[in-house]
N, C-alpha and C. Protein backbone atom coordinates (compact mmCIF):
# COMPACT_ATOMS: atom_id res chain seq x y z
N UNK A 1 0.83 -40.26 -23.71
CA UNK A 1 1.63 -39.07 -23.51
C UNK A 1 2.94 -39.48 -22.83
N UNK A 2 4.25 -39.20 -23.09
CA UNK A 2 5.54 -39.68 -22.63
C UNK A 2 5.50 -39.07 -21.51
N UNK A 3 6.53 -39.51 -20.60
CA UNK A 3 6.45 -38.91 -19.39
C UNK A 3 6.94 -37.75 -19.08
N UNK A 4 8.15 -37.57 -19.94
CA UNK A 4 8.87 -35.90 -20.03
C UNK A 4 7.57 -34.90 -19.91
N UNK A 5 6.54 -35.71 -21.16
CA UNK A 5 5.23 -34.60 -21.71
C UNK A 5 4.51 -34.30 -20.27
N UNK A 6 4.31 -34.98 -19.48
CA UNK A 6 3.31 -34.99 -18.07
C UNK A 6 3.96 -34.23 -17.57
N UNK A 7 5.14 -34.53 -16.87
CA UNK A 7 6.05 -33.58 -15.88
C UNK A 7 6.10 -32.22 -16.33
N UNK A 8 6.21 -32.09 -17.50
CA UNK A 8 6.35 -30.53 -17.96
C UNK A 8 4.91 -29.69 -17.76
N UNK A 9 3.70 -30.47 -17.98
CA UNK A 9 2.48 -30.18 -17.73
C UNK A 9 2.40 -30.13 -16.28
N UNK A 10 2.80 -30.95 -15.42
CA UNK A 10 2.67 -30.77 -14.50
C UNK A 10 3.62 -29.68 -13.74
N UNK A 11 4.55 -29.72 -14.05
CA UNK A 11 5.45 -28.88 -13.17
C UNK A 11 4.58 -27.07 -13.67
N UNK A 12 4.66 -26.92 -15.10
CA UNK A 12 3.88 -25.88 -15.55
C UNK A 12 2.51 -24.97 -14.77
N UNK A 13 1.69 -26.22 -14.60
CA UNK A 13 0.81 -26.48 -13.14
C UNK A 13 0.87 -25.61 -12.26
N UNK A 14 1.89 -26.58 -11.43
CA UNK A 14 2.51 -25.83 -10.07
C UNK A 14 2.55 -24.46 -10.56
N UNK A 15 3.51 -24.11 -11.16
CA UNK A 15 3.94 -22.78 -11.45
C UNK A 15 3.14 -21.72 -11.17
N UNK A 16 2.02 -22.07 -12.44
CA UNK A 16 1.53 -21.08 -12.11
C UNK A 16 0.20 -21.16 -11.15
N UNK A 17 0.06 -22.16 -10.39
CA UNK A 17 -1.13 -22.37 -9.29
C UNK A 17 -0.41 -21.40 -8.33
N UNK A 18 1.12 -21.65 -8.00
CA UNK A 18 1.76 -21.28 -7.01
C UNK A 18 2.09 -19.50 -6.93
N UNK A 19 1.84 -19.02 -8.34
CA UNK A 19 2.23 -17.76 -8.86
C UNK A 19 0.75 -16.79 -8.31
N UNK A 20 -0.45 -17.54 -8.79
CA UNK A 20 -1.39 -17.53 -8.01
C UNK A 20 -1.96 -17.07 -6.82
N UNK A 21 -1.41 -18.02 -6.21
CA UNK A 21 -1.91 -18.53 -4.46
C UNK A 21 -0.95 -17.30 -3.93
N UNK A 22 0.18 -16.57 -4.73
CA UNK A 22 1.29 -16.01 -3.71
C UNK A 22 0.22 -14.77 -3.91
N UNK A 23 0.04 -14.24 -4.93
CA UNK A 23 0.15 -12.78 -5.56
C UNK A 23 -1.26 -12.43 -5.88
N UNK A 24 -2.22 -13.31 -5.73
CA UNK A 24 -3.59 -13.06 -6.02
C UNK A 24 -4.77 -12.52 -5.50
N UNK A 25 -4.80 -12.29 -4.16
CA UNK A 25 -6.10 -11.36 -3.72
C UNK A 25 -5.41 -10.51 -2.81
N UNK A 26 -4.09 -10.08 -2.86
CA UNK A 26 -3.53 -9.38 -1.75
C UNK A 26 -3.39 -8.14 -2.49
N UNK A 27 -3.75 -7.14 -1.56
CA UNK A 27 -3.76 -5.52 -1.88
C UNK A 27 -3.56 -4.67 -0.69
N UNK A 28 -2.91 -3.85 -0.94
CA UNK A 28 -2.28 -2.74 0.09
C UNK A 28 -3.16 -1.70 0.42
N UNK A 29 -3.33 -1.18 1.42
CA UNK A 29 -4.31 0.02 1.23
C UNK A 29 -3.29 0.92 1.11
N UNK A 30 -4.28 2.17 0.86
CA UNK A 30 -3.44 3.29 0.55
C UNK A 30 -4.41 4.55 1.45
N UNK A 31 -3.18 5.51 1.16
CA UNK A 31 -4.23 6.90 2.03
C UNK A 31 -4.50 7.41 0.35
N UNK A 32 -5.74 8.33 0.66
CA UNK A 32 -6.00 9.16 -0.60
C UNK A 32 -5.49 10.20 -0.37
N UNK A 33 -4.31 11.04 -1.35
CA UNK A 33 -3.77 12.36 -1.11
C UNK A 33 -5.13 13.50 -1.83
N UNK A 34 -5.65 14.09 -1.30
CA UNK A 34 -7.09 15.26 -1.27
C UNK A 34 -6.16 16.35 -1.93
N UNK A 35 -4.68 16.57 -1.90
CA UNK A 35 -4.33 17.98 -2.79
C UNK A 35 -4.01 17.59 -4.09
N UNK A 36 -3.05 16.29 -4.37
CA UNK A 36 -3.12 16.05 -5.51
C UNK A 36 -3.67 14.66 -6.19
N UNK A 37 -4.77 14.39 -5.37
CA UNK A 37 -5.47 13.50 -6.03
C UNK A 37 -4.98 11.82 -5.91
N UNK A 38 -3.85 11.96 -6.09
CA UNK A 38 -3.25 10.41 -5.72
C UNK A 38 -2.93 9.30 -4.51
N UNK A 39 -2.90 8.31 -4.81
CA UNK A 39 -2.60 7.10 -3.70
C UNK A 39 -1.54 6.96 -3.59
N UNK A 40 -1.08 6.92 -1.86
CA UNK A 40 -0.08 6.73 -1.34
C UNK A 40 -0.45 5.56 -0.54
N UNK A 41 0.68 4.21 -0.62
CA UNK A 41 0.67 3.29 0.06
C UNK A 41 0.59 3.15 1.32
N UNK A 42 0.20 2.90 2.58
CA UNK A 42 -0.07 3.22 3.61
C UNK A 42 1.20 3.29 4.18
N UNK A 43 2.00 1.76 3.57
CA UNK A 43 3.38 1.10 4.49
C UNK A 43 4.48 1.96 4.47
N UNK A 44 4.20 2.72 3.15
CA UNK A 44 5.34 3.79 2.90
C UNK A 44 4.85 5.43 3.54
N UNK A 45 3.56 5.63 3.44
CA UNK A 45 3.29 6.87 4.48
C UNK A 45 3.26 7.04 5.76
N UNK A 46 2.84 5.66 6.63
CA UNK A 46 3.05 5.99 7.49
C UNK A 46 3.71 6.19 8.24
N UNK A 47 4.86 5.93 8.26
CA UNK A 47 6.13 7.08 8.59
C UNK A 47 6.34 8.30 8.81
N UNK A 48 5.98 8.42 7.51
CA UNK A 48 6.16 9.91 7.07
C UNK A 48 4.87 10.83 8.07
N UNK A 49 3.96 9.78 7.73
CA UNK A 49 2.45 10.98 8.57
C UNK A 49 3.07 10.81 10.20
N UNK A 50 3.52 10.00 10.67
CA UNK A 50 4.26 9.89 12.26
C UNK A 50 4.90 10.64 12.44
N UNK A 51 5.87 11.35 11.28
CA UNK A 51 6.78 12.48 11.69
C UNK A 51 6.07 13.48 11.65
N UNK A 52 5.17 14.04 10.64
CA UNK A 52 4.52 14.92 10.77
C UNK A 52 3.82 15.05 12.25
N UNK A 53 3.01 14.23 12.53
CA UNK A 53 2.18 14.22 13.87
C UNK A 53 3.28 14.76 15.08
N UNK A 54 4.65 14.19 14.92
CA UNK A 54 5.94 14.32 15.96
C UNK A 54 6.35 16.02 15.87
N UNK A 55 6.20 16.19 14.71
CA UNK A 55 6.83 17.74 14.60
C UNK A 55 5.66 18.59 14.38
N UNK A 56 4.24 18.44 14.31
CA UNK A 56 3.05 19.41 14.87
C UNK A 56 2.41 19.38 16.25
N UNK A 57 3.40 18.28 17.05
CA UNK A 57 3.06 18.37 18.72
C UNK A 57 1.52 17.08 18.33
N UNK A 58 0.71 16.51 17.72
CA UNK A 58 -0.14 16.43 18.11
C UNK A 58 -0.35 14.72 18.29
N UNK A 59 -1.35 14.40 19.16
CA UNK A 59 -1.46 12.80 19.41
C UNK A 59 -1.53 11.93 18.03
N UNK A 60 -1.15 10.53 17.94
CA UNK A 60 -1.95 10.01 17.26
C UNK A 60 -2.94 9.63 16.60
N UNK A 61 -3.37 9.91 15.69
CA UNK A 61 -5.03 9.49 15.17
C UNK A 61 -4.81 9.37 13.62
N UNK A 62 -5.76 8.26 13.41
CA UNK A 62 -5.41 7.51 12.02
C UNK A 62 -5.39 8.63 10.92
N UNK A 63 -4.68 9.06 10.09
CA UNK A 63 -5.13 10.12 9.09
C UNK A 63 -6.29 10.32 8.53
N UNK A 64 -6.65 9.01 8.00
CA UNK A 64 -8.57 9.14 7.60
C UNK A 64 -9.44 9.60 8.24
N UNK A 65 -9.41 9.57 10.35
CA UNK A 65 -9.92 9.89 10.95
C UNK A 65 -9.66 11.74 11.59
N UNK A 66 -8.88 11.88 10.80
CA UNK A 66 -8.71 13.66 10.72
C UNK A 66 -9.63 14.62 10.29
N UNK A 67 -10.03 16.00 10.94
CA UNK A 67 -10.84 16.48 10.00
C UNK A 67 -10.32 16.81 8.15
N UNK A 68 -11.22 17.17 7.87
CA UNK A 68 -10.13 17.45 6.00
C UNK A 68 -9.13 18.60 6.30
N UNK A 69 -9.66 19.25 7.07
CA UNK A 69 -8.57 20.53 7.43
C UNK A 69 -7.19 20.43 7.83
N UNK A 70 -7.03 19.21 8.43
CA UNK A 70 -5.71 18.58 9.01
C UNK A 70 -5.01 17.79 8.04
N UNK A 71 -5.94 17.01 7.38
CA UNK A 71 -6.10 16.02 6.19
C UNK A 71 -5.07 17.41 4.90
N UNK A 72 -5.57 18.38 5.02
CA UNK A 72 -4.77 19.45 4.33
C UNK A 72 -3.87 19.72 4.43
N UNK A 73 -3.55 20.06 5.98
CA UNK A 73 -2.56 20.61 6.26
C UNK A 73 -1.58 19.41 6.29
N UNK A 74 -1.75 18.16 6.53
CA UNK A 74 -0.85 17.32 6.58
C UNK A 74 -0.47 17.28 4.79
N UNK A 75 -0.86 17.00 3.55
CA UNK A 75 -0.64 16.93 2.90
C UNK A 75 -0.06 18.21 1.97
N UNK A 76 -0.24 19.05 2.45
CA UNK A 76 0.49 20.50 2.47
C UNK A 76 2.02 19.73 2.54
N UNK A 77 1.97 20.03 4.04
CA UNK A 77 3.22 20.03 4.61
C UNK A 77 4.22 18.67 3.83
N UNK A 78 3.41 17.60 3.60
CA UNK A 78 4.22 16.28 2.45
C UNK A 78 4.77 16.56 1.21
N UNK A 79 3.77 17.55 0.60
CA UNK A 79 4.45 17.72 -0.74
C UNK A 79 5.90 18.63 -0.63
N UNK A 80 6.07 19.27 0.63
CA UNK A 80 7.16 20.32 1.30
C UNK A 80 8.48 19.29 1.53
N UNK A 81 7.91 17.93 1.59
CA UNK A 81 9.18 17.84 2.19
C UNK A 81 9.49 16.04 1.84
């Protein structure tokens, strides 16, 4: 096999070992939206659920750990705004 032929195999290799190793068992969680059914990325909601919590007066607590009633009303109030 010429050597051009190896390097190209090899570099090819890398590629995609490296394409791999970057992008391969990593996953985001998400919140489940309960009014319309869909996933929202956590990194991008939680923001948004912080303001909410800021402008209903109330402490911190993880959204999952909400009753569903809050879990409602917070997702109420998201699709509002």
């Amino acid at each position: 096999m010429p050597v051009t032929r190896r390097f190209f195999t090899f570099a090819l290799t890398v590629a995609f070992c490296s394409a791999a190793a970057t992008t391969g068992c990593k996953s985001e969680t998400v919140y489940h939206d309960t009014v319309t059914n869909e996933s929202h990325p956590r990194s991008t909601e939680e923001p948004i659920y912080r303001q909410w919590e800021s402008n209903t007066h109330r402490e911190h607590v993880d959204l999952e750990k909400r009753n569903s009633d809050e879990q409602k009303q917070y997702w109420d109030w998201r699709h509002k705004h």
